[in-house]
Protein backbone atom coordinates (compact mmCIF):
# COMPACT_ATOMS: atom_id res chain seq x y z
CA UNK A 1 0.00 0.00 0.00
CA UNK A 2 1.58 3.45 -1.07
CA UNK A 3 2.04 5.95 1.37
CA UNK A 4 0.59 9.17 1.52
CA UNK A 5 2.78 12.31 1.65
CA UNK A 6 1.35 14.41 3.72
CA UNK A 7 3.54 17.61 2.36
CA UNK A 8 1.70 16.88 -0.79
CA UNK A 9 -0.52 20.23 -2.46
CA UNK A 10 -3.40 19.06 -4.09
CA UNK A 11 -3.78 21.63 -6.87
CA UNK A 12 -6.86 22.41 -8.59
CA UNK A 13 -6.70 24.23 -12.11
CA UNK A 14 -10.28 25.68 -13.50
CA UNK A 15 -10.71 25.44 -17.13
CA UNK A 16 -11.08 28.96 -18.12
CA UNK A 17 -7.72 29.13 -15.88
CA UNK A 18 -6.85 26.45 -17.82
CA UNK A 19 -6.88 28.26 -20.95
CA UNK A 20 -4.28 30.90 -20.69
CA UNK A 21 -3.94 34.43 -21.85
CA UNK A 22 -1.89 35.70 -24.17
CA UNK A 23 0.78 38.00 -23.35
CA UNK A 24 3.49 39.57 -25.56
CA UNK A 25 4.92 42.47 -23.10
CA UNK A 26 5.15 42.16 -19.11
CA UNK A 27 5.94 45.32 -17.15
CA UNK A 28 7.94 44.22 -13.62
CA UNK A 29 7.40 47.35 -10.79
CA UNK A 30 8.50 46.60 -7.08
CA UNK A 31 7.62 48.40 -3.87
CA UNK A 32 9.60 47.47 -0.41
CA UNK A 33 6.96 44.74 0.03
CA UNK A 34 5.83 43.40 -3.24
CA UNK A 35 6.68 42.86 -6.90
CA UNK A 36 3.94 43.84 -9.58
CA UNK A 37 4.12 41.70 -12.74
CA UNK A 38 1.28 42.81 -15.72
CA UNK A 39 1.08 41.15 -18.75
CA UNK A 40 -0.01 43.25 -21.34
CA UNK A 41 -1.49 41.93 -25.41
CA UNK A 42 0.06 44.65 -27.54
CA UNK A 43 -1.76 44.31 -31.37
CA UNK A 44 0.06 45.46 -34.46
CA UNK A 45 -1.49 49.16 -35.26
CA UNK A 46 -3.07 49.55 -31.93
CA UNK A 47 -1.56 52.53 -29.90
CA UNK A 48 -3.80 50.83 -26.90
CA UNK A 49 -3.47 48.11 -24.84
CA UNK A 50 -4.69 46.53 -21.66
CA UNK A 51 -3.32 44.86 -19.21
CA UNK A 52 -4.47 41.16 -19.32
CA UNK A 53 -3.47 40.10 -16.02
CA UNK A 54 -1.80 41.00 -13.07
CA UNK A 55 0.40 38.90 -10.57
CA UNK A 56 1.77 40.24 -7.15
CA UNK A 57 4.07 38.23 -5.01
CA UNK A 58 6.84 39.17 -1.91
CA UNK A 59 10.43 39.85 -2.83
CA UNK A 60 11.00 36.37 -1.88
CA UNK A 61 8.60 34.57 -4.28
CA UNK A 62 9.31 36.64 -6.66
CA UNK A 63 13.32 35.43 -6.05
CA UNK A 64 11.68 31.53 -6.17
CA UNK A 65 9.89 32.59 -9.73
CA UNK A 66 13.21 33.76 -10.68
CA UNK A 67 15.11 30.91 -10.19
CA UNK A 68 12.02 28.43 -12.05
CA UNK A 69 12.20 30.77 -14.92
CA UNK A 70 16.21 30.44 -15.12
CA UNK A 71 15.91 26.34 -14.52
CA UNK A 72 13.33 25.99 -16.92
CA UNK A 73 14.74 28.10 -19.26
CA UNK A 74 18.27 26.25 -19.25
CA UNK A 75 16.40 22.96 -19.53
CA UNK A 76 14.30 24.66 -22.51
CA UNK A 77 17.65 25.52 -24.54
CA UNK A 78 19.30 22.45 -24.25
CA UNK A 79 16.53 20.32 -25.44
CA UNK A 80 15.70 22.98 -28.10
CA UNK A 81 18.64 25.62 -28.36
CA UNK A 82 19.26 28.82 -27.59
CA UNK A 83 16.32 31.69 -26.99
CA UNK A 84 17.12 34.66 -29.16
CA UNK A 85 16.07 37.28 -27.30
CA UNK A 86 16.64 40.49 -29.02
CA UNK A 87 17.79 43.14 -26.32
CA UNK A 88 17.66 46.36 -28.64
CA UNK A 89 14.86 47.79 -29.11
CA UNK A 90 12.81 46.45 -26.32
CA UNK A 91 9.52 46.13 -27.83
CA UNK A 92 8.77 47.38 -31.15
CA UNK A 93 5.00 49.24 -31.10
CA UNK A 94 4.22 48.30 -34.38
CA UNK A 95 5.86 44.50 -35.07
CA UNK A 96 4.90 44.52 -38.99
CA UNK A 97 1.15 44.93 -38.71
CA UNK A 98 -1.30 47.32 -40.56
CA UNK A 99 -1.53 50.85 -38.88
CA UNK A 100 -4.14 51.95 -37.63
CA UNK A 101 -6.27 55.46 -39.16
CA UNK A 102 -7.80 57.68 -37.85
């Protein structure tokens, strides 16, 4: 008979959770107490866009998310090769889509 681990989290993921959203651009803030992470869907053309969703965590989670993102990351490139991740410009505001008109 298997044990049970009692340290175990039983996590529960709702299916419109489930489904994701979309981001393209995250802007990182930080007070003394927290870090502020929005993701943001920026559309080719559109001078506007809204934040999709918004995470807030302690300095020390947000240390932990660090450290996932650099592990997975690592194990991402080896299995699949190296991210290019352009530095220069940051984010272009219009990636190759129609403008918009007034």
């Amino acid at each position: 008979m298997a044990e049970k681990n009692e340290n175990q989290l039983n996590i529960e993921l709702a299916e419109d959770v489930a489904e994701g959203v979309y981001s393209n651009l995250a802007i990182i803030t930080h007070s003394n107490t927290e870090f502020v992470l929005d993701f943001i869907r920026v559309m080719p053309g559109i001078p506007k866009a809204k934040v999709k969703s918004r995470i807030i965590l302690t300095p020390e989670h947000a240390k932990r998310l660090l450290g996932a993102l650099n592990d997975n990351i690592a194990k991402f490139e080896a299995a699949n090769g190296n991210i290019n991740a352009q530095d220069d410009p940051p984010f272009p505001m219009n990636f190759g889509g129609p403008t918009a008109q007034a």
